[in-house]
N, C-alpha and C. Protein backbone atom coordinates (compact mmCIF):
# COMPACT_ATOMS: atom_id res chain seq x y z
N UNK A 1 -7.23 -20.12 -12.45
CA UNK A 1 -7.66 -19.76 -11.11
C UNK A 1 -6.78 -18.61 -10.60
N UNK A 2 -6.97 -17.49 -10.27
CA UNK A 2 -6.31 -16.36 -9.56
C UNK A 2 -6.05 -16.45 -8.21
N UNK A 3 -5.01 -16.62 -8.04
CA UNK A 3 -4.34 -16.91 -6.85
C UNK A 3 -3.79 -15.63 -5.99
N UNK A 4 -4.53 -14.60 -6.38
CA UNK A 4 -4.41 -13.19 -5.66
C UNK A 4 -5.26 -12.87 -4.31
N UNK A 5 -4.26 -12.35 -2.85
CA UNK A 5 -5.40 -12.10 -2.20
C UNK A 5 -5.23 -10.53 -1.95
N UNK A 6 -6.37 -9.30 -1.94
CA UNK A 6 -6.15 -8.21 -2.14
C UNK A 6 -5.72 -7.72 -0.89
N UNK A 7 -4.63 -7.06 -0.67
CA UNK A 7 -4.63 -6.30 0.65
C UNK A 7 -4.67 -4.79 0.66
N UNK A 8 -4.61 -3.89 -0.12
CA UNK A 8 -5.17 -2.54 -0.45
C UNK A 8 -5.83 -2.30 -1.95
N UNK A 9 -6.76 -1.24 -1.93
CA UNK A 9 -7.18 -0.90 -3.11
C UNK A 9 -7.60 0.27 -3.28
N UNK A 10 -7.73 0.92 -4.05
CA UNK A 10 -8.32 2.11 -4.03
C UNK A 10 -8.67 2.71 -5.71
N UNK A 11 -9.13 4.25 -5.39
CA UNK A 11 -9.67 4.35 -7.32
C UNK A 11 -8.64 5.61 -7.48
N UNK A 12 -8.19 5.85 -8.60
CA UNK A 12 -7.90 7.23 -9.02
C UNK A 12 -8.75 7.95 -10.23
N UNK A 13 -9.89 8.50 -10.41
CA UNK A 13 -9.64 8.67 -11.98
C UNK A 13 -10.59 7.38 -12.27
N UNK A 14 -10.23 7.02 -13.88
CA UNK A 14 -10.68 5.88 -14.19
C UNK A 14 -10.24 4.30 -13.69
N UNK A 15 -8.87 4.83 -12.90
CA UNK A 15 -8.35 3.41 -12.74
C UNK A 15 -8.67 2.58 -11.42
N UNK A 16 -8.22 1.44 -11.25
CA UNK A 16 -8.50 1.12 -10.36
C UNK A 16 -7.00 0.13 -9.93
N UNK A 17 -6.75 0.35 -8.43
CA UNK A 17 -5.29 -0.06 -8.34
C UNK A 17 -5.10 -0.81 -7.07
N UNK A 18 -4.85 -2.18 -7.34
CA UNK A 18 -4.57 -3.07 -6.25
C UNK A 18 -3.40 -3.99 -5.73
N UNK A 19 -3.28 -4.11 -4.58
CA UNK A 19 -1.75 -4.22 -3.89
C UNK A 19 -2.25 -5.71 -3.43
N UNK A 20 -1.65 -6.90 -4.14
CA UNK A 20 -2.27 -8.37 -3.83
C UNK A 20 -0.46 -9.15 -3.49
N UNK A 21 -1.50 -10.07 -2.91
CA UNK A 21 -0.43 -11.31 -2.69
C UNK A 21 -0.48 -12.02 -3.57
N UNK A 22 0.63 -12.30 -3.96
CA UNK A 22 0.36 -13.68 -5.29
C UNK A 22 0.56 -15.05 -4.26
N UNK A 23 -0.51 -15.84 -3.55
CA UNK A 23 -0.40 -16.97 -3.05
C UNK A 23 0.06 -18.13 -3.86
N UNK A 24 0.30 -17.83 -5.05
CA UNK A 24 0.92 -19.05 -6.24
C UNK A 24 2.60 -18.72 -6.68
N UNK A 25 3.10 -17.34 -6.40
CA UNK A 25 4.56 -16.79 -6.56
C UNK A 25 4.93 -16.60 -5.57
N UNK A 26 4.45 -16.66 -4.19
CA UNK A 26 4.71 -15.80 -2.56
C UNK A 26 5.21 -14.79 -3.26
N UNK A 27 4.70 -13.62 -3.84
CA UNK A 27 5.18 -12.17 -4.08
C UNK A 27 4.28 -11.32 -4.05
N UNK A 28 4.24 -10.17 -3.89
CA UNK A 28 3.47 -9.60 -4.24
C UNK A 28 3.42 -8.68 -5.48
N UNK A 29 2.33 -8.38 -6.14
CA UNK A 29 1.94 -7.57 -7.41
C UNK A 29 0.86 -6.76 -7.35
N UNK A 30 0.58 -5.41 -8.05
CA UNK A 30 -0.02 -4.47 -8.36
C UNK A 30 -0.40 -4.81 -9.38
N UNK A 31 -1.85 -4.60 -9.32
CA UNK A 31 -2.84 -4.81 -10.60
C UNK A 31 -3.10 -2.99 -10.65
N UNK A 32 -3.32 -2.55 -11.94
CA UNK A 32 -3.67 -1.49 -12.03
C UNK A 32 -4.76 -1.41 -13.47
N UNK A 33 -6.05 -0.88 -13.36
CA UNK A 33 -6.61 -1.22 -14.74
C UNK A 33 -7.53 -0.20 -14.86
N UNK A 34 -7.89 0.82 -16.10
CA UNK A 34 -8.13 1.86 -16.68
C UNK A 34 -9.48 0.62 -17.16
N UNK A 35 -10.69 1.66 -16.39
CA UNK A 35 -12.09 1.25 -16.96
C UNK A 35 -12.53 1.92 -17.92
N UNK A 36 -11.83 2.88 -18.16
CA UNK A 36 -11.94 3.65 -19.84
C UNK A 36 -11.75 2.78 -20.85
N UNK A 37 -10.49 2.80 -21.06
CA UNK A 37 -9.59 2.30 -22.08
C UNK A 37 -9.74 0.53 -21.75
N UNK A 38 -10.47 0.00 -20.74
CA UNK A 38 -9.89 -1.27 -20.54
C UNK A 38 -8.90 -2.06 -20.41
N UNK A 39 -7.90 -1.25 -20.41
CA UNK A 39 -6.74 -1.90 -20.45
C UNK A 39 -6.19 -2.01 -19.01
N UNK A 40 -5.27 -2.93 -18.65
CA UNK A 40 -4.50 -3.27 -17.20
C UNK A 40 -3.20 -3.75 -17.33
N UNK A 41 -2.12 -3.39 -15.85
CA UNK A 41 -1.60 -3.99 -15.76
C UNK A 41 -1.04 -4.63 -15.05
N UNK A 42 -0.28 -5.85 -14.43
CA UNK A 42 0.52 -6.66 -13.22
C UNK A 42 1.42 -5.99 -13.39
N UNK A 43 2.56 -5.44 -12.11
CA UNK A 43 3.80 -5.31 -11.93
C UNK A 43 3.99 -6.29 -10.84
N UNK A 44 4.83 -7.21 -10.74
CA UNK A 44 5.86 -7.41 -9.88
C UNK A 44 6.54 -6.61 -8.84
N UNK A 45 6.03 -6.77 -7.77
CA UNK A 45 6.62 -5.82 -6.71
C UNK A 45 7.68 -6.43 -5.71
N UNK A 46 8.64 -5.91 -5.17
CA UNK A 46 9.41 -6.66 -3.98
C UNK A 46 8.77 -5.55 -2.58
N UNK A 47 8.52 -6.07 -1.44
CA UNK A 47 8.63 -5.69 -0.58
C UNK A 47 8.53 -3.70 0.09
N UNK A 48 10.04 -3.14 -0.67
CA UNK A 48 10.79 -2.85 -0.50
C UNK A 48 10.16 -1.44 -1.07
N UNK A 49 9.37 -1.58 -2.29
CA UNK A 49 9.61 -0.76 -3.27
C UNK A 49 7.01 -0.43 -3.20
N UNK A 50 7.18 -1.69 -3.08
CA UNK A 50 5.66 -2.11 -3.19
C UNK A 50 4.73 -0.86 -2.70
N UNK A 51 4.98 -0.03 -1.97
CA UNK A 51 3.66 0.93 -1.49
C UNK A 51 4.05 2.25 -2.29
N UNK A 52 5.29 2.27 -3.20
CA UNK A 52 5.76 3.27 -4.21
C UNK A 52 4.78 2.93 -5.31
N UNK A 53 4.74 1.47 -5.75
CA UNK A 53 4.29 0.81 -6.43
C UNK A 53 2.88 0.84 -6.59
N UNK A 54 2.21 1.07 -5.24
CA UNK A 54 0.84 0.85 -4.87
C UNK A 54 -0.06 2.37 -5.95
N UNK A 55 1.08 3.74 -4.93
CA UNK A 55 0.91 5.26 -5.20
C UNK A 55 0.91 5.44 -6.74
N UNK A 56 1.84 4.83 -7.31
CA UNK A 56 2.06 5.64 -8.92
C UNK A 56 2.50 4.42 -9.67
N UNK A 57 1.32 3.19 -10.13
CA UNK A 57 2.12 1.77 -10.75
C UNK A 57 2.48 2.36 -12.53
N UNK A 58 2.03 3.50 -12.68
CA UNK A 58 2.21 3.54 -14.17
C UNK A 58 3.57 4.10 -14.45
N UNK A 59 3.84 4.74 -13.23
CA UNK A 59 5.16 4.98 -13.16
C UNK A 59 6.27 3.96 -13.40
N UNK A 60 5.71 2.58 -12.95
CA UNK A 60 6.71 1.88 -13.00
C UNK A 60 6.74 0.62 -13.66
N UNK A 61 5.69 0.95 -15.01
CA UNK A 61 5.54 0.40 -15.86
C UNK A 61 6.78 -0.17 -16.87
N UNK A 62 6.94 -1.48 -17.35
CA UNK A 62 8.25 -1.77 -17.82
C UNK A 62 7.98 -3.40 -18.28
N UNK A 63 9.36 -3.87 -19.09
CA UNK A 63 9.01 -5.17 -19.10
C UNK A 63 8.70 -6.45 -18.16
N UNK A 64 9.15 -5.81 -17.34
CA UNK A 64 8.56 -7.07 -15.97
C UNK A 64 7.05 -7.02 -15.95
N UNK A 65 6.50 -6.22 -16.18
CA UNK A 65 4.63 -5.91 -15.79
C UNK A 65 4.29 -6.70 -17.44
N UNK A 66 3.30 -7.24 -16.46
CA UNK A 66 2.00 -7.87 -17.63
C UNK A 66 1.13 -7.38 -18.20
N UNK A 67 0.85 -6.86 -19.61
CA UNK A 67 -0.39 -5.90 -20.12
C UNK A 67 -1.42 -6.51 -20.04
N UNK A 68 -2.29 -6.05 -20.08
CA UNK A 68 -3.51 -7.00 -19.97
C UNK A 68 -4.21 -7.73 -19.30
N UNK A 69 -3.90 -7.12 -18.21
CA UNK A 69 -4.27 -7.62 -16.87
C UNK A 69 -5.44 -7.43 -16.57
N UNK A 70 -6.74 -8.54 -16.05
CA UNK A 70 -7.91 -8.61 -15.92
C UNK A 70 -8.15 -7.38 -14.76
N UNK A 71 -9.15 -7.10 -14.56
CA UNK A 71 -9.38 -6.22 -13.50
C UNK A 71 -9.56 -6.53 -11.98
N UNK A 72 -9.26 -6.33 -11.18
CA UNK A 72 -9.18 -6.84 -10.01
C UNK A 72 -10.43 -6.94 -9.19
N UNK A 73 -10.57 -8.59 -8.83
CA UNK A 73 -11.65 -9.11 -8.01
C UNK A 73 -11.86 -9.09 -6.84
């Protein structure tokens, strides 16, 4: 069950990039997912950093982010 609720979204390009609440972590995370390639991913965001996060998530791609992240509902 996805326990995400979306609070921004928008398209760039092929991707598609969303700024959610995780109601199951109280955190929030960026889904970001390439309808080309199919591929996606979760980052982990704090607060702080999150609307950097929102602008450029591939930027801040790393081992904390989840590959494979479904596309956002």
């Amino acid at each position: 069950m996805n326990s995400y609720v979306g609070i921004a979204s928008r398209r760039s390009g092929s991707a598609e990039i969303t700024l959610c609440w995780d109601d199951a972590e109280f955190g929030l995370i960026v889904l970001a997912h390439d309808e080309l390639t199919g591929k996606g991913v979760e980052i982990p965001v704090d607060r702080h950093n999150a609307a950097d996060v929102y602008r450029d998530p591939f930027a801040y791609v790393s081992r904390k982010s989840r590959a494979g992240a479904p596309p956002p509902s």
